[in-house]
Protein backbone atom coordinates (compact mmCIF):
# COMPACT_ATOMS: atom_id res chain seq x y z
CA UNK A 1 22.54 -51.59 20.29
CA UNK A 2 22.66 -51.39 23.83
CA UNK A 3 21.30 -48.02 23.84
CA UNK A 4 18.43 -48.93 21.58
CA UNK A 5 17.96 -51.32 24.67
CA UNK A 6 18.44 -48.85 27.33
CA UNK A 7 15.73 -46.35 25.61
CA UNK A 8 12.90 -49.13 24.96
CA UNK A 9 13.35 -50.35 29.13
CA UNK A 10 12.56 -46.60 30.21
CA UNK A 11 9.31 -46.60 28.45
CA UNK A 12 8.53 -50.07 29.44
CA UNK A 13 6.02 -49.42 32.68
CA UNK A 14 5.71 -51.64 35.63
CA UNK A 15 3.19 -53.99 36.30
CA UNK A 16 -0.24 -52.30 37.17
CA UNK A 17 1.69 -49.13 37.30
CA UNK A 18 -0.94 -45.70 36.83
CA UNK A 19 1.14 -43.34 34.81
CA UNK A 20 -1.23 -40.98 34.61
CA UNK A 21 -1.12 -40.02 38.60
CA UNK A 22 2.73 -39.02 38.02
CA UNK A 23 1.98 -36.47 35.66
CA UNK A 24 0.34 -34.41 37.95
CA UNK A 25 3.30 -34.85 39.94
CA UNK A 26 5.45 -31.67 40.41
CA UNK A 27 9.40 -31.89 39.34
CA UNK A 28 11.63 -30.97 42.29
CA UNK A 29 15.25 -31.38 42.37
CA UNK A 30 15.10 -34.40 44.43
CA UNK A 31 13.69 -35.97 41.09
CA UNK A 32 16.20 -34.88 39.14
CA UNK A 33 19.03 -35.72 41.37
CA UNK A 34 17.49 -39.08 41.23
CA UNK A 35 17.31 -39.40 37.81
CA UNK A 36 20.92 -38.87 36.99
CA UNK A 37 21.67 -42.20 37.97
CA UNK A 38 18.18 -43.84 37.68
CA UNK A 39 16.43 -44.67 34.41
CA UNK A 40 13.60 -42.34 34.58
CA UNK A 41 12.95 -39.20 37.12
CA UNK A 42 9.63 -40.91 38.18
CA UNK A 43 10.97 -44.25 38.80
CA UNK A 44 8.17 -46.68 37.23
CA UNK A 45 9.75 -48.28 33.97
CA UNK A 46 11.82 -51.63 33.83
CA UNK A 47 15.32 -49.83 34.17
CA UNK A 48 13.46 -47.78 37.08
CA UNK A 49 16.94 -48.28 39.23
CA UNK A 50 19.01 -47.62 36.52
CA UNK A 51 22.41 -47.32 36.67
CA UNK A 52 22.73 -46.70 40.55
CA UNK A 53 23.13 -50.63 41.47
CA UNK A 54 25.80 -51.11 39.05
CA UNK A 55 27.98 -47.73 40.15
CA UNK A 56 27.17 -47.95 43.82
CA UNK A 57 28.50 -52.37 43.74
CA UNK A 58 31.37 -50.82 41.87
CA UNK A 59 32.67 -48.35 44.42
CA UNK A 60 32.39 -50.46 47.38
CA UNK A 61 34.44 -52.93 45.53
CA UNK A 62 36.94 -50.09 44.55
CA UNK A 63 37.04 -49.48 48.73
CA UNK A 64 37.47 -52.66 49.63
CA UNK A 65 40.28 -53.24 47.07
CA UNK A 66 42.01 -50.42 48.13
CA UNK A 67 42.21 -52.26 51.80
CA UNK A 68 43.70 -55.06 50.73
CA UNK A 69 47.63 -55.55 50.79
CA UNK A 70 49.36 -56.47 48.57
CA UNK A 71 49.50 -60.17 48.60
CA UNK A 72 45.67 -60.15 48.43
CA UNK A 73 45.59 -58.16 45.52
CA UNK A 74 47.81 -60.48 44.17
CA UNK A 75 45.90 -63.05 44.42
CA UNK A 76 42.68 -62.25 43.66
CA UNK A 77 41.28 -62.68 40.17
CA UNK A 78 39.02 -60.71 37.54
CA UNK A 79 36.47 -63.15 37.92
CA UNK A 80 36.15 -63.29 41.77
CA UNK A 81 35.77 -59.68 41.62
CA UNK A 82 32.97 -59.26 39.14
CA UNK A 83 31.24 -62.08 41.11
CA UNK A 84 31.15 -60.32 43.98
CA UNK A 85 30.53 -57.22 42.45
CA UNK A 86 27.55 -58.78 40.89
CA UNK A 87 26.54 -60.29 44.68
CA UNK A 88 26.97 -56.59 45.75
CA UNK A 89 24.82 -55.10 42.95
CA UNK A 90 21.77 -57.68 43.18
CA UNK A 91 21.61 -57.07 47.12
CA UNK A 92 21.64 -53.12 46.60
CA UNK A 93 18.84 -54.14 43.97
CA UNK A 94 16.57 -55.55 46.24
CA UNK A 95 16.82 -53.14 48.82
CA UNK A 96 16.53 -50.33 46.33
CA UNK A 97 13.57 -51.74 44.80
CA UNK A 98 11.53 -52.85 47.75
CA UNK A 99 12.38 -48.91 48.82
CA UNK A 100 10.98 -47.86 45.66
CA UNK A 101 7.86 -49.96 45.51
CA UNK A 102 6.40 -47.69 48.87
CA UNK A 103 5.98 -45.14 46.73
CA UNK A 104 4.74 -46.43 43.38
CA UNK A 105 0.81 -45.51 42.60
CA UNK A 106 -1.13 -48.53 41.22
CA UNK A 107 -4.18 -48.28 39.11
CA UNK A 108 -7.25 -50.19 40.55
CA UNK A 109 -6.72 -54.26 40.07
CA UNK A 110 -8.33 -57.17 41.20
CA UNK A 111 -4.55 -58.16 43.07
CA UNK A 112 -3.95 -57.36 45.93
CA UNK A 113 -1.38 -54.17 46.65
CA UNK A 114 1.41 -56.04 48.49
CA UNK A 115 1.14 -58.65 45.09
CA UNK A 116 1.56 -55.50 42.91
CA UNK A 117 4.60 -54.46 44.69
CA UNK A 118 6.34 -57.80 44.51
CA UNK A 119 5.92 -58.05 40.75
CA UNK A 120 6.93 -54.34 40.44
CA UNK A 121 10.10 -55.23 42.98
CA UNK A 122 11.00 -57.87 40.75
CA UNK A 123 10.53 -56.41 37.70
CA UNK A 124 12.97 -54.02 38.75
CA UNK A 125 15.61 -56.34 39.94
CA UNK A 126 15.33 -57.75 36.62
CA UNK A 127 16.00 -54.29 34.75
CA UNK A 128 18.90 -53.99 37.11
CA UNK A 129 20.32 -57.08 35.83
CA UNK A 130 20.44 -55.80 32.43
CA UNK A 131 21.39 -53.05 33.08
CA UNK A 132 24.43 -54.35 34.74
CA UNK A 133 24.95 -56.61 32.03
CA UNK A 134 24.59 -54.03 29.39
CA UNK A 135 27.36 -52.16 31.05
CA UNK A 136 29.75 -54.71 31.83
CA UNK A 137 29.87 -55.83 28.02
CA UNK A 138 29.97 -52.21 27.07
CA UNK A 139 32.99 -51.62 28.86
CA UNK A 140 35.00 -54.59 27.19
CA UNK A 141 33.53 -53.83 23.55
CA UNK A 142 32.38 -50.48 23.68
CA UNK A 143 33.57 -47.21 24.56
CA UNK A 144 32.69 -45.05 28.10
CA UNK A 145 31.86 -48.24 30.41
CA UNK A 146 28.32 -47.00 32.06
CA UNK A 147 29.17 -43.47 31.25
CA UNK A 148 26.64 -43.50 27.97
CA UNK A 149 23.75 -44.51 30.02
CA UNK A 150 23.97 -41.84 32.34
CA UNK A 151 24.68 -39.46 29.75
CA UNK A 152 21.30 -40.43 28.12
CA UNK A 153 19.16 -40.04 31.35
CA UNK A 154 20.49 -36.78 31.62
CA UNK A 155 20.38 -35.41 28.25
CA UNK A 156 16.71 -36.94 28.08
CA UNK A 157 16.29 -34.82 31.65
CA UNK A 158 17.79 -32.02 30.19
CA UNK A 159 15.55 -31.82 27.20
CA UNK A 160 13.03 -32.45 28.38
CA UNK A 161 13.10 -29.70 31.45
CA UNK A 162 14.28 -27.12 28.98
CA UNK A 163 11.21 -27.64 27.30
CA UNK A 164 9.11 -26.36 30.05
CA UNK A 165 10.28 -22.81 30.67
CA UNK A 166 11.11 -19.66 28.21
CA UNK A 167 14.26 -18.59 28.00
CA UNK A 168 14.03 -15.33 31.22
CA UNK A 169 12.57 -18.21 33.51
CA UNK A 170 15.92 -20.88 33.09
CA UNK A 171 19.14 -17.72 32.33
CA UNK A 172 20.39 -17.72 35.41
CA UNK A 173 20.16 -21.51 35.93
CA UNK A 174 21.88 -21.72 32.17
CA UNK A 175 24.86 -18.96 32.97
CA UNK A 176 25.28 -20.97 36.21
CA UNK A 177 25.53 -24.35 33.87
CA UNK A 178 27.94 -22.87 31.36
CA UNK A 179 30.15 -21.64 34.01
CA UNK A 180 30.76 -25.03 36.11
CA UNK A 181 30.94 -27.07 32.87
CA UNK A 182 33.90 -23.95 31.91
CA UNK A 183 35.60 -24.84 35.31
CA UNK A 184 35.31 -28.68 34.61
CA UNK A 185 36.50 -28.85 30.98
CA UNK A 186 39.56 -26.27 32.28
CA UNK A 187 40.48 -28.36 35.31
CA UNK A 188 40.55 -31.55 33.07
CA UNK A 189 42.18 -29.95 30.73
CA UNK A 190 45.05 -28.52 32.94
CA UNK A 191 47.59 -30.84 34.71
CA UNK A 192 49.82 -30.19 37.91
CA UNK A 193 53.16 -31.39 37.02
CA UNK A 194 55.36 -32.56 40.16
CA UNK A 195 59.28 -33.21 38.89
CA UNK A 196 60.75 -36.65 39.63
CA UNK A 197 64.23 -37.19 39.56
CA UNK A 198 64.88 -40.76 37.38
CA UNK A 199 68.11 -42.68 38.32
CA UNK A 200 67.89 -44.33 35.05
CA UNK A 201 67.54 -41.47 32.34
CA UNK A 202 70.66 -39.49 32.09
CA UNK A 203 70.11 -37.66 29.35
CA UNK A 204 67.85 -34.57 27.44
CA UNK A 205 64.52 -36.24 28.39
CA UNK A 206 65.58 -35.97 32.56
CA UNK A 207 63.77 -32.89 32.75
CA UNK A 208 60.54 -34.16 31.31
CA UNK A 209 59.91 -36.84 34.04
CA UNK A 210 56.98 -35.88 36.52
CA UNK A 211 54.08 -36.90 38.44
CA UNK A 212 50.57 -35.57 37.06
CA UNK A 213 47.80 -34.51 38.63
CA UNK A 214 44.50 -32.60 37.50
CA UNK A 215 43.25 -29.16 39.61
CA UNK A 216 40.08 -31.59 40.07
CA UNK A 217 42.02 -35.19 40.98
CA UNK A 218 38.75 -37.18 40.20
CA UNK A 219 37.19 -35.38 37.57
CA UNK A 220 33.26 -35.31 38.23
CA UNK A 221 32.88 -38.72 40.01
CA UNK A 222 32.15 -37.24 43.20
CA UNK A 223 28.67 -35.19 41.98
CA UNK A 224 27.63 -38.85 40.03
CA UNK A 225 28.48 -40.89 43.16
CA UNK A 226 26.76 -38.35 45.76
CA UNK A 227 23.54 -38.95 44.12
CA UNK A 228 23.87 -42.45 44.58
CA UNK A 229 24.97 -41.84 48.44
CA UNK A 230 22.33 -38.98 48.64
CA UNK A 231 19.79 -42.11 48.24
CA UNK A 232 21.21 -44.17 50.49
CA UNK A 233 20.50 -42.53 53.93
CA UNK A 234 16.90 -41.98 52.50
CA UNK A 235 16.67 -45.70 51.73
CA UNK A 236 17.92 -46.13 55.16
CA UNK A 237 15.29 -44.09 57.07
CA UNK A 238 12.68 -45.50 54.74
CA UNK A 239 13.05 -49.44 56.09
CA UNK A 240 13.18 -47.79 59.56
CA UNK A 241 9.80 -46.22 58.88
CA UNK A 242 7.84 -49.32 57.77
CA UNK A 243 9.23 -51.20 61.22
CA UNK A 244 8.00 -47.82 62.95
CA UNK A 245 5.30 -45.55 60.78
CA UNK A 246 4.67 -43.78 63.64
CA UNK A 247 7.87 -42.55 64.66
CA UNK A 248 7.66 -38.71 64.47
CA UNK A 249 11.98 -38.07 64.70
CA UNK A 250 12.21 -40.68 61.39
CA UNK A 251 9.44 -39.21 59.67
CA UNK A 252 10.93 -35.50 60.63
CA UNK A 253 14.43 -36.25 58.81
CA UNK A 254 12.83 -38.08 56.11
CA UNK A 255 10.70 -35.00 55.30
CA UNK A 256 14.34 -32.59 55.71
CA UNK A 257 16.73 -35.42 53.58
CA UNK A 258 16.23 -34.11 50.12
CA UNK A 259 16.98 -31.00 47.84
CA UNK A 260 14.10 -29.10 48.67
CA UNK A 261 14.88 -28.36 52.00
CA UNK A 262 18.33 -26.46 53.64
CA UNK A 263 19.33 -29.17 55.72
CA UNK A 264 19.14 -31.98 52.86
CA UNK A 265 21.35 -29.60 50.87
CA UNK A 266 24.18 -29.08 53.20
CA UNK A 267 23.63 -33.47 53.76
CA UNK A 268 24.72 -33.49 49.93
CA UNK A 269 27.40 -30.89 49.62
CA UNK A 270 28.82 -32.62 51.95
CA UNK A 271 28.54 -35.47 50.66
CA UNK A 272 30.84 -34.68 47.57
CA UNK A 273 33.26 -32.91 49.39
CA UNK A 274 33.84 -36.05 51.73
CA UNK A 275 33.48 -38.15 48.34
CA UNK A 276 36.31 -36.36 46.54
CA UNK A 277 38.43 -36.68 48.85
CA UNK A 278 38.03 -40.11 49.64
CA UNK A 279 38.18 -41.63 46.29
CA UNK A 280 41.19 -39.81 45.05
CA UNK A 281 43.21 -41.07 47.65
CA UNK A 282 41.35 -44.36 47.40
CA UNK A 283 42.24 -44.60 43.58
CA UNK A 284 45.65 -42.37 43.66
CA UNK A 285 46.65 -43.92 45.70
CA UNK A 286 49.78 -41.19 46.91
CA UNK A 287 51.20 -43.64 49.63
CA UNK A 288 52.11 -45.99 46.68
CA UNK A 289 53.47 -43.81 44.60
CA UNK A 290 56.00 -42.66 47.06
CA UNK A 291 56.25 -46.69 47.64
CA UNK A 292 56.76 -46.79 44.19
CA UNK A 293 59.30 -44.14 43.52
CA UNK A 294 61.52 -45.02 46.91
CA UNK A 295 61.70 -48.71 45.14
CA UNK A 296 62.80 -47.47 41.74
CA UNK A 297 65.55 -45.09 43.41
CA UNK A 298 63.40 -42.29 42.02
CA UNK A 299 62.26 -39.22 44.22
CA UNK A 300 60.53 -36.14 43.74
CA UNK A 301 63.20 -32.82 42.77
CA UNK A 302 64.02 -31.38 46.45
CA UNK A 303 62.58 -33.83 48.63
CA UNK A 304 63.81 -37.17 49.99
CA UNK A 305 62.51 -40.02 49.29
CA UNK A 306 60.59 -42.10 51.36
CA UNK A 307 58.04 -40.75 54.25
CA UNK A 308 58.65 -36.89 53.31
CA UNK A 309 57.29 -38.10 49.85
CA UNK A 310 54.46 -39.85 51.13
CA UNK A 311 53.43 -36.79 53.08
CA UNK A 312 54.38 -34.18 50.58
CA UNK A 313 51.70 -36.14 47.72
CA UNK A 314 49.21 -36.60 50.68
CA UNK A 315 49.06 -33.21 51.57
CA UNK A 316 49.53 -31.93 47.74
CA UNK A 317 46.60 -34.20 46.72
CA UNK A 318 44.36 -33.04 49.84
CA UNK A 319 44.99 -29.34 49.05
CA UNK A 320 43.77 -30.60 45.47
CA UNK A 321 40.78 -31.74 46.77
CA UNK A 322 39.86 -28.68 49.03
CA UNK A 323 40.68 -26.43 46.25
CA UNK A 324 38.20 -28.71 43.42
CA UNK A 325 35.49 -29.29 46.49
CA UNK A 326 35.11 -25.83 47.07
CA UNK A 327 34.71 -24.63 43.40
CA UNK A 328 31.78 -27.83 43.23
CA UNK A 329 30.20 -26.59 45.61
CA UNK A 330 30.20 -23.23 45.59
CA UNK A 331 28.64 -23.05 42.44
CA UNK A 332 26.28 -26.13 42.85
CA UNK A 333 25.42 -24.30 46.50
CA UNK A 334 24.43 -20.99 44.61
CA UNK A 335 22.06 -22.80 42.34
CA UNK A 336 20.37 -24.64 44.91
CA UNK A 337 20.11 -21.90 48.02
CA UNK A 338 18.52 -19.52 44.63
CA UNK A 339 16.17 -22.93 44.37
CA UNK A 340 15.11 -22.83 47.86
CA UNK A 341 14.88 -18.97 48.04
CA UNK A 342 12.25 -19.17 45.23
CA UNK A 343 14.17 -17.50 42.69
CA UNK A 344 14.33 -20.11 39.99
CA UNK A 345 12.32 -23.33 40.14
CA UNK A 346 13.43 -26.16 42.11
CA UNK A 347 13.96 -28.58 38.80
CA UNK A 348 16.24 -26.27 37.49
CA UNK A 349 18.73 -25.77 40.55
CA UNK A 350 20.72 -29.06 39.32
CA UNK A 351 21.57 -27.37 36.07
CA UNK A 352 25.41 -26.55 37.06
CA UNK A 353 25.77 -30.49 38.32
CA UNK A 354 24.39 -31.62 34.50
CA UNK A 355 26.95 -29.36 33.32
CA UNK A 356 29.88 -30.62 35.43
CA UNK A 357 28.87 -34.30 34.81
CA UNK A 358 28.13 -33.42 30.88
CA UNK A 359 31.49 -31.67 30.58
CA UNK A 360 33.64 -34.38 32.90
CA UNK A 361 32.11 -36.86 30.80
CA UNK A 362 32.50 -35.85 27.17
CA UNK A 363 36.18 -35.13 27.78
CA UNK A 364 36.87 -38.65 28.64
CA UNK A 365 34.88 -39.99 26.02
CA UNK A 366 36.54 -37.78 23.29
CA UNK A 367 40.24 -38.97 24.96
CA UNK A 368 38.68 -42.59 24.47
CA UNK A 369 37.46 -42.53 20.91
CA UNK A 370 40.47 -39.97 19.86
CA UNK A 371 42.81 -42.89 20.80
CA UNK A 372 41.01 -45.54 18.99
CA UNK A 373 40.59 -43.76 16.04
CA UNK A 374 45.02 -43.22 16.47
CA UNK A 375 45.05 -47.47 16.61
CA UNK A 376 43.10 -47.52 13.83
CA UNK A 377 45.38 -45.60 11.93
CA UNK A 378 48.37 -48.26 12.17
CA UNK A 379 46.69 -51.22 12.22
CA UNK A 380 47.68 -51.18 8.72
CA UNK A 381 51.11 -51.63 10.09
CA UNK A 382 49.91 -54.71 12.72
């Protein structure tokens, strides 16, 4: 159902919007790295933000969770967070769609332009809303969270780009794709045991006790989430620019921040390396797990518990997220310098990140239903 919903808002056009002109338009990677998160590459339907207002609310309230102690953790409630996540998410709505209304293309109309753009802006904020909505209730009665709607704006990407080429003109950009979403499925697959000694189990299960991590802490998160942050300097320099149009250094780095040019592609490889590292300590959390285990009596086999743990997961995790950073974005950095170079065409250098994101998603989503299907099985017995 709210699928069938999602689908019908991407072909629902804006207010006064002129399709036609964005046909003519030429695909770039910049509009497919937007439309991984957004709800259509060109950005003129309902559901035009998409999914970005939702994730991006949701990770600054991950942050600021994370810099809480304790006692304020304690004490605040389910409900106070998803109201201010909301509060988050319909700010980041407004600024995304005022953004986004500079660069819609109205057919001729007897209202004026800045009238278009406020019915467009709200029209937007309104899509964003149900959006949010839709994936709020998902993730108590559904399965995935907001991880269905972006697989469908990238599948629907997907398909549709595929259509466009033979099969010489998108091989390399394919062998590249098969080969990250390889690495993904084996580094979810895989898991880095760390030994913990248990004062309480004392007997043939001892052994068995450990700390796991995965080659790639995070999974995929990072390439979903740089998108989002990708857009966010570029949002930035575009408010600048309508205070100052003719400022010739802000109109210089908006012309260099985006996928088609070198020094917007080293902006967003950077990007996910600094984003992989920063939510898997954010969400691992490796200072409370040696918290943890020094309060249990527990350490890890051969080191003392305490601040040698604390560093020892710190540096174990970091060297984690060097190792997974470097495989992202070597790959991902092949595809796009071959895009710049003029080898293969520029909406096909984000092949390897569909890949990653549609191999680091399905294996979650297989875990998920895989373990409802195992309730099902016994509630027989319930």
């Amino acid at each position: 159902m709210i699928l069938a919903v999602y689908m019908a808002g991407r072909n629902l056009l804006l207010y006064g919007v002129d399709s036609a002109a964005y046909q003519l338009e030429e695909l770039n990677s910049q509009n497919i790295v937007n439309s991984m998160i957004s709800g259509d590459r060109y950005q003129y339907t309902l559901f035009a933000l998409g999914i970005m207002p939702y994730i991006t609310a949701n990770l600054i309230m991950w942050v600021f969770t994370a810099l809480q102690g304790d006692e304020a953790k304690a004490r605040s409630s389910p409900y106070r967070t998803q109201r201010i996540t909301f509060a988050i998410m319909l700010l980041l709505a407004v600024c995304f769609a005022v953004s986004r209304t500079e660069g819609l293309i109205f057919k001729e109309s007897g209202l004026p332009l800045d009238v278009l753009r406020a019915i467009a802006a709200v029209e937007m904020i309104a899509g964003a809303v149900i959006v949010y909505h839709m994936a709020t209730s998902n993730k108590k009665h559904g399965i995935g969270a907001q991880m269905p709607i972006i697989l469908v704006n990238i599948l629907d990407n997907l398909i549709s780009t595929v259509r466009k080429y033979t099969w010489e003109e998108f091989s390399r950009p394919l062998v590249l794709c098969s080969v990250m979403a390889v690495v993904i499925l084996i580094m979810e697959i895989r898991i880095i045991r760390i030994p913990v000694q248990r004062v309480s189990i004392h007997n043939e299960f001892a052994d068995k006790s450990f700390i796991a991590f995965k080659p790639n802490p995070i999974g995929v998160m990072p390439v979903m989430f740089a998108a989002a942050f990708f857009m966010l300097p570029q949002l930035f320099i575009r408010l600048l620019l309508r205070m100052d149009e003719n400022n010739r250094t802000l109109q210089n780095i908006s012309g260099r921040l985006n996928l088609n040019d070198g020094v917007g592609v080293a902006v967003y490889l950077g990007i996910i390396v600094i984003l992989n590292i920063l939510f898997s300590f954010i969400m691992l959390m490796p200072g409370e797990m040696a918290k943890q285990l020094q309060k249990g009596g527990d350490s890890i086999v051969g080191i003392y518990a305490g601040k040698k743990t604390k560093r020892y997961l710190r540096m174990k995790l970091l060297k984690l997220c060097i190792f997974s950073s470097c495989i992202l974005c070597l790959i991902m950095g092949i595809s796009l310098r071959l895009s710049l170079m003029g080898v293969i065409s520029s909406d096909l250098a984000l092949f390897p990140a569909t890949g990653s994101i549609l191999a680091g998603i399905g294996c979650p989503l297989y875990r998920e239903v895989k373990s409802y299907r195992k309730f099902d099985s016994y509630t027989f017995f319930i």
